[in-house]
Protein backbone atom coordinates (compact mmCIF):
# COMPACT_ATOMS: atom_id res chain seq x y z
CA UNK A 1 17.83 17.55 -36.34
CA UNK A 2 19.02 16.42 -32.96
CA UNK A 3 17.31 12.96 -31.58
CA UNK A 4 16.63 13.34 -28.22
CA UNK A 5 17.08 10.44 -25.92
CA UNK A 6 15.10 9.76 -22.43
CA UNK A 7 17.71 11.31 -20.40
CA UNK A 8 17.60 14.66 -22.27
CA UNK A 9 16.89 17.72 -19.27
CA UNK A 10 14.21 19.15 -22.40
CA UNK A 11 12.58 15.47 -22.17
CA UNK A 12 11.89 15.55 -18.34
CA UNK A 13 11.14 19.68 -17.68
CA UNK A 14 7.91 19.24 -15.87
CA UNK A 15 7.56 15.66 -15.67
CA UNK A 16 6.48 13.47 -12.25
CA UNK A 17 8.33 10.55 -11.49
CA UNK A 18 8.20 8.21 -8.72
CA UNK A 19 10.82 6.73 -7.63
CA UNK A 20 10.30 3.32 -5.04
CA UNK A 21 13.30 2.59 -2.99
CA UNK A 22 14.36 6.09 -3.11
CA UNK A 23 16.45 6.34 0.19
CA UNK A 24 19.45 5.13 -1.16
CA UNK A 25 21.55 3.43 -4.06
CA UNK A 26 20.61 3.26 -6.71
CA UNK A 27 16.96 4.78 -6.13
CA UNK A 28 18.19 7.61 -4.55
CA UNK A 29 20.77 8.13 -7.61
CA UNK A 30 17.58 7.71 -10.07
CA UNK A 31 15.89 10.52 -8.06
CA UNK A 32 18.97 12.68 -8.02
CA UNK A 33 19.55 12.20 -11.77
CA UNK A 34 15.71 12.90 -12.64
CA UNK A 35 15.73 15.57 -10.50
CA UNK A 36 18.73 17.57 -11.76
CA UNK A 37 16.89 17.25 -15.25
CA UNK A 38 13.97 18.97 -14.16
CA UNK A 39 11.24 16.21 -13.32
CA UNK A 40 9.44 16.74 -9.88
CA UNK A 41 10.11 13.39 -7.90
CA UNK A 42 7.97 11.68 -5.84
CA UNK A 43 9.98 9.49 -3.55
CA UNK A 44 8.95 5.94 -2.28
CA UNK A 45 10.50 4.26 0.25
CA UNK A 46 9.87 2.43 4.25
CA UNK A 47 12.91 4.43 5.00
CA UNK A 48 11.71 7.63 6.51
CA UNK A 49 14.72 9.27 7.90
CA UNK A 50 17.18 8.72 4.80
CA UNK A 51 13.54 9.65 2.47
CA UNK A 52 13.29 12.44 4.38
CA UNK A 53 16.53 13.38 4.16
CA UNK A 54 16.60 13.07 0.67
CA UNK A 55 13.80 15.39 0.35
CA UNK A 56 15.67 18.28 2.04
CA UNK A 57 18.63 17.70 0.08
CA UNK A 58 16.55 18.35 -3.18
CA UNK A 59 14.75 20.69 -1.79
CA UNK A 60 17.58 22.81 -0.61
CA UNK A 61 18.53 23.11 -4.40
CA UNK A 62 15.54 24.53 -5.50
CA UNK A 63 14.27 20.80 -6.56
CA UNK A 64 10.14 19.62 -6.00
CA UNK A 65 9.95 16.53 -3.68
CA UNK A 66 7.71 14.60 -1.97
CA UNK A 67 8.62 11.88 0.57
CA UNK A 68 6.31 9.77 0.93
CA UNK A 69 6.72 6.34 3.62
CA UNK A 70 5.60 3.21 1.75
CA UNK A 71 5.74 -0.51 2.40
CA UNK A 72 5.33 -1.97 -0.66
CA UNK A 73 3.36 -5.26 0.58
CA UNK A 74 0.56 -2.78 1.47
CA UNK A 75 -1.88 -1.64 -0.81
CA UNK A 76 -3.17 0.91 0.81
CA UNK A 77 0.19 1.80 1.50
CA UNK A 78 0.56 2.20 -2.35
CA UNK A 79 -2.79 4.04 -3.37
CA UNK A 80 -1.67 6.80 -0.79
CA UNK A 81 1.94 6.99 -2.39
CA UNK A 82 -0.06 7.70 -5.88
CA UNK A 83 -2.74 9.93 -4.23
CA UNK A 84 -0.58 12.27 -2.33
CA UNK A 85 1.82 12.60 -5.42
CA UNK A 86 -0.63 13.40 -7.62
CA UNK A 87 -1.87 15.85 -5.18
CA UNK A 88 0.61 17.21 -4.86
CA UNK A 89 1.88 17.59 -8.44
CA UNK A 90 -1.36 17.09 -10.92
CA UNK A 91 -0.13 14.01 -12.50
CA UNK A 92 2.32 11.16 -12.59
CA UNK A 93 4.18 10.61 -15.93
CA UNK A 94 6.43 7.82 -14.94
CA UNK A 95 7.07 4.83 -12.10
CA UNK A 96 11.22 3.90 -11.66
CA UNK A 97 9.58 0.74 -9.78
CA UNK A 98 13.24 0.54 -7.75
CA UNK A 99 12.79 -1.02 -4.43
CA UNK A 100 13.73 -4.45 -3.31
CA UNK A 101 14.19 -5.99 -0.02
CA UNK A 102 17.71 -6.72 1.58
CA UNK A 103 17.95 -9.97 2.18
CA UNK A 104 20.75 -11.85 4.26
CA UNK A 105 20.93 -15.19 3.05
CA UNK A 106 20.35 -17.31 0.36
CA UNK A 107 16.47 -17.20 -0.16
CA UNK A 108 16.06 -20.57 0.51
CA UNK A 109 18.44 -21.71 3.41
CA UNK A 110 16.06 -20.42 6.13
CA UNK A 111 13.17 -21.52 4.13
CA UNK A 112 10.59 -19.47 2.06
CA UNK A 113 10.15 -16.04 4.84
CA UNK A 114 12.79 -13.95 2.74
CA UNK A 115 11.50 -15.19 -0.57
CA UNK A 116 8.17 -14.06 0.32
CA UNK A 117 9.18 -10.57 1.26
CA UNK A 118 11.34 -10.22 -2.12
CA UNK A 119 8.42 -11.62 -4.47
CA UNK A 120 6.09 -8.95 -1.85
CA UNK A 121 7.99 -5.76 -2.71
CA UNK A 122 9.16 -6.60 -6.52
CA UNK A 123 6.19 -7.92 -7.62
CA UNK A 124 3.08 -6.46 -5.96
């Protein structure tokens, strides 16, 4: 009997995932990946031409994707993501909760403004 593991293409054949921080990296390797095994992806991200962009590329090899623009410090922002996926698709099986902030120095040298966006977008 073969033990199939998470990554298996049978194990994500019409599955929904969405992906947050989609654009690029890693998230847009996790949507690549999910998509080639068959799951329709629902990609997250503030970065609308690169999310976009994605979204053609997917789409161009007869892949289902949504782009949708999110800012993760916004709930509304975040109950649309959900809505329009599941709209879209019928369901959501899975969250790859991916995105984080870039941030250019060490949180604390310029005092707490880039800590509060990282513990905004990781943790809400």
């Amino acid at each position: 009997m073969k033990r199939m593991g998470f990554m298996d293409e049978e194990t994500l054949e019409n599955k929904v995932f969405l992906v947050t921080g989609a654009a690029q990296g890693i998230g847009r390797v996790l949507a690549e990946v999910f998509s080639e095994r068959g799951a329709r992806v629902i990609l997250g991200d503030i970065q609308t031409l690169r999310g976009r962009s994605l979204e053609r590329d997917l789409r161009k090899k007869g892949r289902e994707a949504l782009f949708v623009r999110v800012d993760l410090r916004n709930e509304r922002d975040i109950r649309k993501m959900i809505a329009q996926g599941i709209d879209r698709f019928g369901r959501l099986d899975g969250v790859i909760n991916n995105a984080r902030p870039f941030l250019r120095a060490a949180s604390f040298e310029r005092g707490l403004k880039e800590w509060d966006l990282a513990m905004d977008v990781l943790l809400k």
